[in-house]
PDB file of N, CA and C in Angstrom:
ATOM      1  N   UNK A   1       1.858  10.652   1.199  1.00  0.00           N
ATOM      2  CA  UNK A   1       1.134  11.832   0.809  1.00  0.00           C
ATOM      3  C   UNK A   1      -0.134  11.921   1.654  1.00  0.00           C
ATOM      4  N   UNK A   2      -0.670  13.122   2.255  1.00  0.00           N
ATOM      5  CA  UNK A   2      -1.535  13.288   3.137  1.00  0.00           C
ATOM      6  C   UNK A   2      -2.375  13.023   2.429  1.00  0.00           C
ATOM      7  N   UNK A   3      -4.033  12.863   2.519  1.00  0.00           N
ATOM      8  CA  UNK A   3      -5.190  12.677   1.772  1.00  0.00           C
ATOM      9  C   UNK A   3      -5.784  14.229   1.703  1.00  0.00           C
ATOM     10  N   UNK A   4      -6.335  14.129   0.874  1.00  0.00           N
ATOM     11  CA  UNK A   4      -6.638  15.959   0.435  1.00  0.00           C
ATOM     12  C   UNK A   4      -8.024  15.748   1.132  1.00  0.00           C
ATOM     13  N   UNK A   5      -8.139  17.469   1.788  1.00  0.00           N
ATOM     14  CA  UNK A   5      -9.326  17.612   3.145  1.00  0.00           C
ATOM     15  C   UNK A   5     -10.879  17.955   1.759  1.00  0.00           C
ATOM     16  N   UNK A   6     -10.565  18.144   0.488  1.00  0.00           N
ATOM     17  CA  UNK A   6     -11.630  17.941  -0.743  1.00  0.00           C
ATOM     18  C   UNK A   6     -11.740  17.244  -0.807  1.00  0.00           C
ATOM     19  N   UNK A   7     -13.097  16.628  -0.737  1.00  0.00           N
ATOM     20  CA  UNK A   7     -13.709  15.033  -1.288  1.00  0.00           C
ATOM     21  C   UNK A   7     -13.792  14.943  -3.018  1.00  0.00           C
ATOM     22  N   UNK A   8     -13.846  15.723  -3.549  1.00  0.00           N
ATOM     23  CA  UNK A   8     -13.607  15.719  -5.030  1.00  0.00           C
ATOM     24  C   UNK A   8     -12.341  15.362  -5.456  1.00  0.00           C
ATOM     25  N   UNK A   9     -11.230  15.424  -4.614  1.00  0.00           N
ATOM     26  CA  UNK A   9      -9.896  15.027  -5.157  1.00  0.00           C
ATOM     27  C   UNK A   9      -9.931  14.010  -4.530  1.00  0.00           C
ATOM     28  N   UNK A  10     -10.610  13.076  -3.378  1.00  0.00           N
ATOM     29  CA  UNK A  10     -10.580  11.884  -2.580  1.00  0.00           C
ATOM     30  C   UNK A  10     -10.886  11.412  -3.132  1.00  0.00           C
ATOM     31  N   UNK A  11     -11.924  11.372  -3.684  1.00  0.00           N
ATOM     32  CA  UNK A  11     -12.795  10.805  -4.548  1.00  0.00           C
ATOM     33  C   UNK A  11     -12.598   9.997  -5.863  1.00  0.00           C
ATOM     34  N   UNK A  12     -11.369  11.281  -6.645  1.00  0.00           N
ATOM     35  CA  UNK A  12     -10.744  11.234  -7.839  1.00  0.00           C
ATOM     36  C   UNK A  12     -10.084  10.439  -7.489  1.00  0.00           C
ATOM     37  N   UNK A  13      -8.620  10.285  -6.737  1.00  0.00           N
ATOM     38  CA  UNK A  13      -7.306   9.684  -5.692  1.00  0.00           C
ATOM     39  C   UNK A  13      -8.022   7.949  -5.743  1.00  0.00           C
ATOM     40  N   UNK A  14      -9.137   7.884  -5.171  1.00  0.00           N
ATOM     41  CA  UNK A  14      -9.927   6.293  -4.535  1.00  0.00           C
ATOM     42  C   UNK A  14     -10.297   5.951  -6.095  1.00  0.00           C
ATOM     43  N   UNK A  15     -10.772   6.576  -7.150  1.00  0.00           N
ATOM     44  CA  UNK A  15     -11.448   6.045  -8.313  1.00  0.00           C
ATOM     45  C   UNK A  15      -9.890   5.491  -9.815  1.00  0.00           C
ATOM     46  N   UNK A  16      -9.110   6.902  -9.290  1.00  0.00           N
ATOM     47  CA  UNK A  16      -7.800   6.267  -9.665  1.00  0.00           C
ATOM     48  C   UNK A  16      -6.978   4.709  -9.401  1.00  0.00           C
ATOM     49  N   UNK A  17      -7.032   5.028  -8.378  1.00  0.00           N
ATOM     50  CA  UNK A  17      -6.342   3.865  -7.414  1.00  0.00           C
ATOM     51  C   UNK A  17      -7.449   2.558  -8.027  1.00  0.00           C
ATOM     52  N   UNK A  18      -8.424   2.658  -7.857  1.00  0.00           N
ATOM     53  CA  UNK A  18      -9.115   1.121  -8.532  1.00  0.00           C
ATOM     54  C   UNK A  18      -9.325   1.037  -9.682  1.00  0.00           C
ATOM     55  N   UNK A  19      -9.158   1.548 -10.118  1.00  0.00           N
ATOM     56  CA  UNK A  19      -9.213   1.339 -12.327  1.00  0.00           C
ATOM     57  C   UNK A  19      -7.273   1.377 -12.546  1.00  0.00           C
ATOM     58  N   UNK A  20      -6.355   1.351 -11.522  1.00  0.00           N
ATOM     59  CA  UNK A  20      -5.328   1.163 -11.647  1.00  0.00           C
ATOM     60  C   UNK A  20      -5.383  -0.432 -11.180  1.00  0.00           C
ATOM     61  N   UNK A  21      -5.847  -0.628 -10.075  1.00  0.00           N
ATOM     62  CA  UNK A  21      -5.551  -2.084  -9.745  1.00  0.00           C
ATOM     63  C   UNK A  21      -6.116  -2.856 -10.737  1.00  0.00           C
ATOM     64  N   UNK A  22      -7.410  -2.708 -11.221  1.00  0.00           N
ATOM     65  CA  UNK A  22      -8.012  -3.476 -12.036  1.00  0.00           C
ATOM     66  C   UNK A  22      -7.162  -3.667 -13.861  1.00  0.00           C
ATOM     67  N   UNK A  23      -7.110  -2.765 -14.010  1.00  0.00           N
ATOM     68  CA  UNK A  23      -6.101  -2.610 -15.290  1.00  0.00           C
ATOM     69  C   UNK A  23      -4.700  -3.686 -14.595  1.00  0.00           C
ATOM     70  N   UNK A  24      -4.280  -3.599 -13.664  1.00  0.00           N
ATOM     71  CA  UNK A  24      -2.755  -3.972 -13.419  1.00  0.00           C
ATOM     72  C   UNK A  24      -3.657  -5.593 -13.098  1.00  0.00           C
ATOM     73  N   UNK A  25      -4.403  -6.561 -12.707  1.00  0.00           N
ATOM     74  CA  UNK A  25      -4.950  -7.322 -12.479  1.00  0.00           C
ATOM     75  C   UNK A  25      -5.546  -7.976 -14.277  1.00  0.00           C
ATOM     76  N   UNK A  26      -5.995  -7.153 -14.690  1.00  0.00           N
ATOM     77  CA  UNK A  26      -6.388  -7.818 -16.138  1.00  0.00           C
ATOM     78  C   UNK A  26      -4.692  -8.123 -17.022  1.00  0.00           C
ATOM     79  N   UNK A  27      -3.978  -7.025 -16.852  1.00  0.00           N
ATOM     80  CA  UNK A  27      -2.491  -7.602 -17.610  1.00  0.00           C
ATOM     81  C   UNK A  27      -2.183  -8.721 -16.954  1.00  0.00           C
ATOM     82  N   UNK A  28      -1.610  -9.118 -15.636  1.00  0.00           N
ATOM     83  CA  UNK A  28      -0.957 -10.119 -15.096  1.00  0.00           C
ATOM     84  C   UNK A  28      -1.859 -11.086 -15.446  1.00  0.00           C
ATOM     85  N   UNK A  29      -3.046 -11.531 -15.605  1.00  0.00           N
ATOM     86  CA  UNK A  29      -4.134 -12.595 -15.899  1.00  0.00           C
ATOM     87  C   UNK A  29      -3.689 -12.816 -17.254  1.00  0.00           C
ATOM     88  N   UNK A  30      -3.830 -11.992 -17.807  1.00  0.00           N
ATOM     89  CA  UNK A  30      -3.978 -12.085 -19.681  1.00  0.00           C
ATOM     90  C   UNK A  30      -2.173 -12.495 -19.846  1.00  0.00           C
ATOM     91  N   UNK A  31      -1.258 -11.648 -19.149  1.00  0.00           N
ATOM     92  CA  UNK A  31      -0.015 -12.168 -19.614  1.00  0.00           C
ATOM     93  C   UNK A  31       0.780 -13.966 -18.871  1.00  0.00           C
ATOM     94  N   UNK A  32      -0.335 -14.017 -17.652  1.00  0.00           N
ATOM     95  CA  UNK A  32      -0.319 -15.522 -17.117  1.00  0.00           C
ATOM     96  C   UNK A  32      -0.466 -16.587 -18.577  1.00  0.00           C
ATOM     97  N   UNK A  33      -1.903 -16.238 -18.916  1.00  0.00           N
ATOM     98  CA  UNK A  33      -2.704 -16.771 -20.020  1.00  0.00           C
ATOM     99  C   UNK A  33      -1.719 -17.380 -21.007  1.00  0.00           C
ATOM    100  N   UNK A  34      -1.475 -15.855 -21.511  1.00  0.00           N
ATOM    101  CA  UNK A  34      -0.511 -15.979 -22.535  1.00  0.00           C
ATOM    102  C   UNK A  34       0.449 -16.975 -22.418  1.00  0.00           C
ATOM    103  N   UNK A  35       1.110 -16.706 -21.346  1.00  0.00           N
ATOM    104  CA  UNK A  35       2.611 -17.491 -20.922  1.00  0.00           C
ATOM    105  C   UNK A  35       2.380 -19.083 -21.357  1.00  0.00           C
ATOM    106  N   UNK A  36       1.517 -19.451 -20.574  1.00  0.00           N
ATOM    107  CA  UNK A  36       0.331 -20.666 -21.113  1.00  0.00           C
ATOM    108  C   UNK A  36       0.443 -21.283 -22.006  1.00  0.00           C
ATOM    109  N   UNK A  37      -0.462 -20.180 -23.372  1.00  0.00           N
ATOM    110  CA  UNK A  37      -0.478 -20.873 -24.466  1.00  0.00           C
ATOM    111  C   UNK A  37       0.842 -21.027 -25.269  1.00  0.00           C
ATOM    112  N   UNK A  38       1.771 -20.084 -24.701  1.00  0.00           N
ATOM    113  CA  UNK A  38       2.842 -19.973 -25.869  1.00  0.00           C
ATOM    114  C   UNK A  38       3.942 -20.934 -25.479  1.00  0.00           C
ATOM    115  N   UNK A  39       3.838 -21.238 -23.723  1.00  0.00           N
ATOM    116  CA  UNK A  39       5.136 -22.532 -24.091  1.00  0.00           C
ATOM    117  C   UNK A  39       5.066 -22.917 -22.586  1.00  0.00           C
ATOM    118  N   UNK A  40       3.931 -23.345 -22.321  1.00  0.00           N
ATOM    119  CA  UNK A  40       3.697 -24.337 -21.716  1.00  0.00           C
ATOM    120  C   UNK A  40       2.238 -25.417 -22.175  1.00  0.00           C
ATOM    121  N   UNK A  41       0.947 -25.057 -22.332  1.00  0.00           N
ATOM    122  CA  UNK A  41       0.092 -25.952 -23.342  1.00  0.00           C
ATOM    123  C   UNK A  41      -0.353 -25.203 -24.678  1.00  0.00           C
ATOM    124  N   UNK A  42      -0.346 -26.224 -25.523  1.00  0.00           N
ATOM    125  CA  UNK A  42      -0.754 -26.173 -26.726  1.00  0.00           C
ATOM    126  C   UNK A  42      -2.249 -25.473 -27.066  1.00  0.00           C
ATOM    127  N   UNK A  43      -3.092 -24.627 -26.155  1.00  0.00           N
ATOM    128  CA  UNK A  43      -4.134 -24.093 -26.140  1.00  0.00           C
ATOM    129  C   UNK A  43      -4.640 -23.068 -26.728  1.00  0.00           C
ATOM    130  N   UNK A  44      -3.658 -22.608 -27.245  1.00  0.00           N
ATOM    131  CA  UNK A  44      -4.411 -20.977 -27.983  1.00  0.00           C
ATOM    132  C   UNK A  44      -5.541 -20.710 -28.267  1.00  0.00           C
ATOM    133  N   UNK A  45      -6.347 -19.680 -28.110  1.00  0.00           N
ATOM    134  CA  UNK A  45      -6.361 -18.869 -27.040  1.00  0.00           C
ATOM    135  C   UNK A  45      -6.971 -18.910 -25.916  1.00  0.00           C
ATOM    136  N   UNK A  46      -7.055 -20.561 -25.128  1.00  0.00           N
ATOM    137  CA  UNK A  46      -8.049 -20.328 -24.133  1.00  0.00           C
ATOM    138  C   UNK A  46      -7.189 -20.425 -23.078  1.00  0.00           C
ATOM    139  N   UNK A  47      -5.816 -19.995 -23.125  1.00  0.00           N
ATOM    140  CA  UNK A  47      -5.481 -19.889 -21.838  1.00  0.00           C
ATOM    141  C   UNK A  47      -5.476 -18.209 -21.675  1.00  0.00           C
ATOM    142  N   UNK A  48      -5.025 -17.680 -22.509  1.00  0.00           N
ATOM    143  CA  UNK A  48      -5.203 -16.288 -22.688  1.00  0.00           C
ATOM    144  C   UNK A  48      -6.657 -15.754 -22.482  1.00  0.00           C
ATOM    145  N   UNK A  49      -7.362 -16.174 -22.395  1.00  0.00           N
ATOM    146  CA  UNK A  49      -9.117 -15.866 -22.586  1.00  0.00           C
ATOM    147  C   UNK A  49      -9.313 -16.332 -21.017  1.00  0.00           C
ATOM    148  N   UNK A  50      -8.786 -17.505 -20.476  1.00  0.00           N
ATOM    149  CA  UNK A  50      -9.053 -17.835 -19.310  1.00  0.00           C
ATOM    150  C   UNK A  50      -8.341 -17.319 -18.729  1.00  0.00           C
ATOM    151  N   UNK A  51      -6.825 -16.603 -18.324  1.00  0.00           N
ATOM    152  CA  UNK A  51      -6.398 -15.674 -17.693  1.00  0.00           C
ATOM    153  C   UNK A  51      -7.337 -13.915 -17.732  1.00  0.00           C
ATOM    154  N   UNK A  52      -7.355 -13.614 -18.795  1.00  0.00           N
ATOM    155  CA  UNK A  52      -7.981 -12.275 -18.352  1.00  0.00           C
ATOM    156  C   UNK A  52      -9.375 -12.395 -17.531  1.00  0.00           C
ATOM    157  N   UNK A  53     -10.015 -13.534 -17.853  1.00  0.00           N
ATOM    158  CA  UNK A  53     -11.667 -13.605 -17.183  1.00  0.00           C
ATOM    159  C   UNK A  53     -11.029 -14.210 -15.716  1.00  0.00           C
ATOM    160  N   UNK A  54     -10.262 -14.553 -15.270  1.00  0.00           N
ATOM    161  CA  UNK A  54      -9.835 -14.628 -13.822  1.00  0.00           C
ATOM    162  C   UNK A  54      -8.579 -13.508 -13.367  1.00  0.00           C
ATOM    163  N   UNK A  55      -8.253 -12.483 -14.342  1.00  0.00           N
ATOM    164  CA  UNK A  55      -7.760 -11.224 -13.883  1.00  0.00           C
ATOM    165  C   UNK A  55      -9.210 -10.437 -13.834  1.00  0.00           C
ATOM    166  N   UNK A  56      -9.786 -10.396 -14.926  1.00  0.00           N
ATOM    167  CA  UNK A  56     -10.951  -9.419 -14.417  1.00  0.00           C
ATOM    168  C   UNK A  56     -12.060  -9.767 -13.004  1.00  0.00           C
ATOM    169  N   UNK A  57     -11.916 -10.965 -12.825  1.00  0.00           N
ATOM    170  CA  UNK A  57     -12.570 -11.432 -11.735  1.00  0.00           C
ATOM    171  C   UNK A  57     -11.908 -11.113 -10.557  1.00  0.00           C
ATOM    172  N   UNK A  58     -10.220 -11.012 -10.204  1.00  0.00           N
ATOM    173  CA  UNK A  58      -9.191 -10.819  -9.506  1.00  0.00           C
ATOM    174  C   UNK A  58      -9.724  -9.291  -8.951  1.00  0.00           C
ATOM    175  N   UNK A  59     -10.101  -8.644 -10.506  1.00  0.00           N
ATOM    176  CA  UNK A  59      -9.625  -7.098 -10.215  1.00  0.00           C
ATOM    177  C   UNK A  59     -11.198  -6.270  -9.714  1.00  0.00           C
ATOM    178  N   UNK A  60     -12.064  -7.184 -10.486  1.00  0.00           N
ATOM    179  CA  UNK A  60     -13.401  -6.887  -9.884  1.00  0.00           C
ATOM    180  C   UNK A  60     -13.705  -6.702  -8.396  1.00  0.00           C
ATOM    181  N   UNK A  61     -12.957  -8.045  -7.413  1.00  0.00           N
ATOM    182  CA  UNK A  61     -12.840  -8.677  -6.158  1.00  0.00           C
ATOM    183  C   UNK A  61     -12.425  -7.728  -5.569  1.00  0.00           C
ATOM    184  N   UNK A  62     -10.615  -6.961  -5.727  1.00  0.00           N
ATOM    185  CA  UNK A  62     -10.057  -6.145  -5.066  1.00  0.00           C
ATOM    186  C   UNK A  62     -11.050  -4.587  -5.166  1.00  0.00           C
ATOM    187  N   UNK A  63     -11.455  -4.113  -6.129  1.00  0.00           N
ATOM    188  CA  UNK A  63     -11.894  -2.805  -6.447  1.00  0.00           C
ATOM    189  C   UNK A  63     -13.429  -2.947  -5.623  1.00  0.00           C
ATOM    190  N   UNK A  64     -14.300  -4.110  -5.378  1.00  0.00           N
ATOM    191  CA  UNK A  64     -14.795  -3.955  -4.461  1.00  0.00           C
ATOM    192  C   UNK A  64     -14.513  -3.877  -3.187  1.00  0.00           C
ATOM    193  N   UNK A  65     -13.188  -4.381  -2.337  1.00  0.00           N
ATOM    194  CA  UNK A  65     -12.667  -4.697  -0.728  1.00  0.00           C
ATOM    195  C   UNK A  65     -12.299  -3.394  -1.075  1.00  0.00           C
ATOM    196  N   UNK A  66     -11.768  -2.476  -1.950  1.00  0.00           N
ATOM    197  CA  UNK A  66     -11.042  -1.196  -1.725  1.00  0.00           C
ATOM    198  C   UNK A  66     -12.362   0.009  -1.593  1.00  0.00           C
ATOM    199  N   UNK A  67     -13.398  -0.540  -2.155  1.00  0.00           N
ATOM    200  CA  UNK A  67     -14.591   0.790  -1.899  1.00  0.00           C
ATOM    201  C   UNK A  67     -15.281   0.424  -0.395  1.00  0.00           C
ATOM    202  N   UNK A  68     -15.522  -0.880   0.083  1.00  0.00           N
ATOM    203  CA  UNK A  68     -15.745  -1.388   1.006  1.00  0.00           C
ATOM    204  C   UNK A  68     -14.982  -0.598   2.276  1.00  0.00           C
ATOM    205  N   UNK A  69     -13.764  -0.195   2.442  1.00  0.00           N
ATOM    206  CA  UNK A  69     -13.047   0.020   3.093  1.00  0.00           C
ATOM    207  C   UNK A  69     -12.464   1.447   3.220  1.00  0.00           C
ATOM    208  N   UNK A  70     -13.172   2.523   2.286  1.00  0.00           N
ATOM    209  CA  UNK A  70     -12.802   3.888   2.061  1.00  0.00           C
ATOM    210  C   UNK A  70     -13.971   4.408   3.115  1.00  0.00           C
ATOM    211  N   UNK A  71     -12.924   5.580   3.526  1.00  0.00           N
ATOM    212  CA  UNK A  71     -13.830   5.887   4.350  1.00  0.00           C
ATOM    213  C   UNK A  71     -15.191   7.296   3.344  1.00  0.00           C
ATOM    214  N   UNK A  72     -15.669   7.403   3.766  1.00  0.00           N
ATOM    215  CA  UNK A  72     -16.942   8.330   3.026  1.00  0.00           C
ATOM    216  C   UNK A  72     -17.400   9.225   3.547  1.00  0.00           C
ATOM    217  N   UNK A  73     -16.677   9.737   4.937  1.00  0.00           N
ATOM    218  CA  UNK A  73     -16.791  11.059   5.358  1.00  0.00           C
ATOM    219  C   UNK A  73     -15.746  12.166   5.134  1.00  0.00           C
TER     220      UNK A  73
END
């Protein structure tokens, strides 16, 4: 899909795209977590608690390299 020549829909398109990665980065963390506590260690809930705080850290990381790298003209 071409990029729209409106920066208001670029804008929208780039702000989408990173509250998508970050959302898709906090599940895979939290459902790592999970996986964890439920049948591999006996931890409840700190593997689940320690997966999402290293998905949100994951997703924090990417959503900054992705604004880093947009262009702004």
């Amino acid at each position: 899909m071409p990029s729209s020549p409106d920066p208001l829909f670029a804008g929208l398109g780039q702000a989408v795209r990173i509250g998508t990665n970050l959302l898709a980065t906090l599940m895979v963390g939290g459902g790592l977590g999970w996986s964890i506590d439920s049948y591999v260690l006996p931890t409840e809930p700190w593997g689940l608690v320690g997966g999402l705080v290293l998905g949100l850290i994951a997703g924090i990381r990417n959503a900054y390299r992705t604004a880093q790298r947009w262009d702004h003209s």
